[in-house]
Protein backbone atom coordinates (compact mmCIF):
# COMPACT_ATOMS: atom_id res chain seq x y z
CA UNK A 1 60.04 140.10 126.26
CA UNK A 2 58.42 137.80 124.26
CA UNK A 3 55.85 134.66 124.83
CA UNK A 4 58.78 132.15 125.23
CA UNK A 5 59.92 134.53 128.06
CA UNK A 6 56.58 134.64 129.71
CA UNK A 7 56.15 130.97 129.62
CA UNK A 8 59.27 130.43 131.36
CA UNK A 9 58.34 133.04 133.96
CA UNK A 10 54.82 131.12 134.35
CA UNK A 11 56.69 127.58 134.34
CA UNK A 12 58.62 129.01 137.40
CA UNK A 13 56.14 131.04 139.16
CA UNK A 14 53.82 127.44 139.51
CA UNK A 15 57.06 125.22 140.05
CA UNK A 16 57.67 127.38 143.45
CA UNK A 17 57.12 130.20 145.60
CA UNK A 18 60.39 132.05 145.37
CA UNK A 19 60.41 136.10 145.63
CA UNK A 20 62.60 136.26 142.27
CA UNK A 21 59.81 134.47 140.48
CA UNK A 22 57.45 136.78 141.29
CA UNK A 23 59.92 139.77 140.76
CA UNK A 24 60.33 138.57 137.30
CA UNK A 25 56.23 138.55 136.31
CA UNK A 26 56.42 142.10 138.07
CA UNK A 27 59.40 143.11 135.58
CA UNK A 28 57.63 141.36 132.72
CA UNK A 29 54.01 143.09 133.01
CA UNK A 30 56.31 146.68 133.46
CA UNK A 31 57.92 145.69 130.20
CA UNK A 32 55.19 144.06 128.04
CA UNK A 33 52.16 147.18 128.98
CA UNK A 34 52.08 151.22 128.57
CA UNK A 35 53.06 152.56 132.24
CA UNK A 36 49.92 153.08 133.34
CA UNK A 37 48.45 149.54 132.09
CA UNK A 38 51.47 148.47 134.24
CA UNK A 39 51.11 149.94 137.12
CA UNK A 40 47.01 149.17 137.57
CA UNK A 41 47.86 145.39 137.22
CA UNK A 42 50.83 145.50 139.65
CA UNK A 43 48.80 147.62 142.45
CA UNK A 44 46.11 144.82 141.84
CA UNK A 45 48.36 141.99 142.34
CA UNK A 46 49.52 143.70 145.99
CA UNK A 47 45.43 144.70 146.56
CA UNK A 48 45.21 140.93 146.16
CA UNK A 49 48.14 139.94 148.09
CA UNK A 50 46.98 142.02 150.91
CA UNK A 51 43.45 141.40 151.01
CA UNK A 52 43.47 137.76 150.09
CA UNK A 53 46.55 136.11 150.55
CA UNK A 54 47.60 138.19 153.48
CA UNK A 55 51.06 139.62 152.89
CA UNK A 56 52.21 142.07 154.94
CA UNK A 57 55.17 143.36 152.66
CA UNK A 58 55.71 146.87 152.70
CA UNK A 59 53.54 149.13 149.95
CA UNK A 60 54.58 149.13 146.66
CA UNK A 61 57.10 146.35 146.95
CA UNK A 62 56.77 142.48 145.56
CA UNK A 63 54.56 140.91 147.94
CA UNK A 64 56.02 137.84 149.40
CA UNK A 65 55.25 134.65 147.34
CA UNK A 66 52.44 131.87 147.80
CA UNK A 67 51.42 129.40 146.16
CA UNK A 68 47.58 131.25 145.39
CA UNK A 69 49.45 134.73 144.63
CA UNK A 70 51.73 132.93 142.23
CA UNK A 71 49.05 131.27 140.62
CA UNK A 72 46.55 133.86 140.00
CA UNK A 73 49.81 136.02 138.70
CA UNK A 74 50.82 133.23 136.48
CA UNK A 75 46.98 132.86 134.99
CA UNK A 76 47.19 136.94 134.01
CA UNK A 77 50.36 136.15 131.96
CA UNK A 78 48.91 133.54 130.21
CA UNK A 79 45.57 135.12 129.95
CA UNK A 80 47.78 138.12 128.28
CA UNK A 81 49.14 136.27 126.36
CA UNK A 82 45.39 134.14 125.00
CA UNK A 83 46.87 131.62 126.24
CA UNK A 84 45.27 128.71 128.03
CA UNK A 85 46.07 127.96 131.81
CA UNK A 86 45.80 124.25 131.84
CA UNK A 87 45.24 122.93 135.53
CA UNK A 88 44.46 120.49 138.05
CA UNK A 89 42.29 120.80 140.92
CA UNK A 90 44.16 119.42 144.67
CA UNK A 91 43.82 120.06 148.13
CA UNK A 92 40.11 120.10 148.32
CA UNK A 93 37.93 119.43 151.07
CA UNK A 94 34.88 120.17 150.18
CA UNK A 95 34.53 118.57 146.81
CA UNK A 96 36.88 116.03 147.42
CA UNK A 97 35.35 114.05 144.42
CA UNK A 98 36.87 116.91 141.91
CA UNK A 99 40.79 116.28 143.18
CA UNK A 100 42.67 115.37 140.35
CA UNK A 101 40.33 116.22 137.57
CA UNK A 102 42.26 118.83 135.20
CA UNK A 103 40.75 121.84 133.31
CA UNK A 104 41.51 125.53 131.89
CA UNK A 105 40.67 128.32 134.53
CA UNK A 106 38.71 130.69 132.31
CA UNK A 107 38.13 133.98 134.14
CA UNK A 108 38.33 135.59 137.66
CA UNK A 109 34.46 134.29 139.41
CA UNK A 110 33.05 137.59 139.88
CA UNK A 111 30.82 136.28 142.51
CA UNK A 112 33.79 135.64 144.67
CA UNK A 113 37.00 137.56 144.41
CA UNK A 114 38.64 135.14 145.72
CA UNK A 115 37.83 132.26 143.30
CA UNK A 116 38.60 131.44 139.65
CA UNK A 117 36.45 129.69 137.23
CA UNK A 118 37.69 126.81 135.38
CA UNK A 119 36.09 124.79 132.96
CA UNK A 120 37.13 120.54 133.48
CA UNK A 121 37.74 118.53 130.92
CA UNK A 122 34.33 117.33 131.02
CA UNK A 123 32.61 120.62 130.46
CA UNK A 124 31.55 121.09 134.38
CA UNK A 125 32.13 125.06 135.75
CA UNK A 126 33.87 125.01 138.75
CA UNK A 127 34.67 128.25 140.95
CA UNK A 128 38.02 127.17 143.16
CA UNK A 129 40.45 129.35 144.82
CA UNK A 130 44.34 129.51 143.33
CA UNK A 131 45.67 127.84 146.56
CA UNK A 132 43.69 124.88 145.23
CA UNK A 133 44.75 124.80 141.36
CA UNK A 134 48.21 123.29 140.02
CA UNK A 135 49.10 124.53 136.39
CA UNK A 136 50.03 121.59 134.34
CA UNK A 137 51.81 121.93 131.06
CA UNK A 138 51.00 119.80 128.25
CA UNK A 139 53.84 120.68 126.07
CA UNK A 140 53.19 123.79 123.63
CA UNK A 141 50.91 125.97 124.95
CA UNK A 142 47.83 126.81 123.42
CA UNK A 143 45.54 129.54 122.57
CA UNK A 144 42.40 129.97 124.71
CA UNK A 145 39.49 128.25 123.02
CA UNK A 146 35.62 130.27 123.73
C-alpha cells in the first residue's frame, strides 16, 4: 500500500472507533514492514491496548477500538510515513487553558508511557495523553519538520 492508502486509513482511524479501522492499520503495518518489523509493532499496539487503554480482547487479536488506541496507532502511520500528525488538544482538565490550541505530536514522552509530546503552534512542549488529542487535517499532508 502506498501513502494515499495510509492516509485514508489514518483519516478513518481518528474519524471513529470502529474495529475495521483498526483491522485495516493492523493489515497495513503487516504489508508495508519485513515480518518481524511487523509483528514487534503489532504486539506493541496490544501491550498498549492492554496496559493502557485496558482492552481485554483475546491475545493476538485486534484489540477493541478507542479513541487513545486509535490515535496513538494513527500517529505511528504517519510517523512511518515522516509525516506530520497535525492536532488539537480537547477534553482537558487540568490545563484547561491549552483546549483548542493545535500542534504536531512529535514523539512518544518517554517520561510517561502513556503521554505524547506535541509541539503547539506557538512553540510550547506539551506531554498529553491520545484520549486528549484530535488529528486535524489541513489538506495535503506534510513532511515532519525537526
Amino acid at each position: 500500500m502506498g501513502p494515499i492508502s495510509a492516509a485514508e486509513i489514518v483519516e478513518a482511524l481518528t474519524a471513529a472507533t470502529t474495529p475495521e479501522d483498526l483491522a485495516d492499520a493492523f493489515v497495513w503495518f503487516e504489508d508495508a514492514f519485513p515480518s518481524q518489523q511487523a509483528q514487534a509493532f503489532l504486539q506493541n499496539s496490544r501491550h498498549r491496548a492492554r496496559s493502557l487503554h485496558g482492552c481485554t480482547s483475546p491475545q493476538g487479536s485486534i484489540p477493541v477500538p478507542t479513541r487513545a488506541l486509535n490515535n496513538e496507532v494513527a500517529f505511528m502511520m504517519m510517523d512511518t510515513l515522516a509525516l506530520a500528525f497535525d492536532i488539537c488538544l480537547t477534553g482537558l482538565r487540568g490545563a484547561v487553558h491549552l483546549n483548542g490550541r493545535e500542534g504536531v505530536i512529535r514523539g512518544q514522552d518517554p517520561a510517561n508511557p502513556e503521554r505524547w509530546t506535541a509541539r503547539l503552534d506557538d512553540g510550547t512542549r506539551a506531554s498529553k495523553k491520545a484520549a486528549n488529542v484530535v488529528h486535524v487535517h489541513h489538506g495535503n499532508d506534510r513532511r515532519v519538520s525537526p
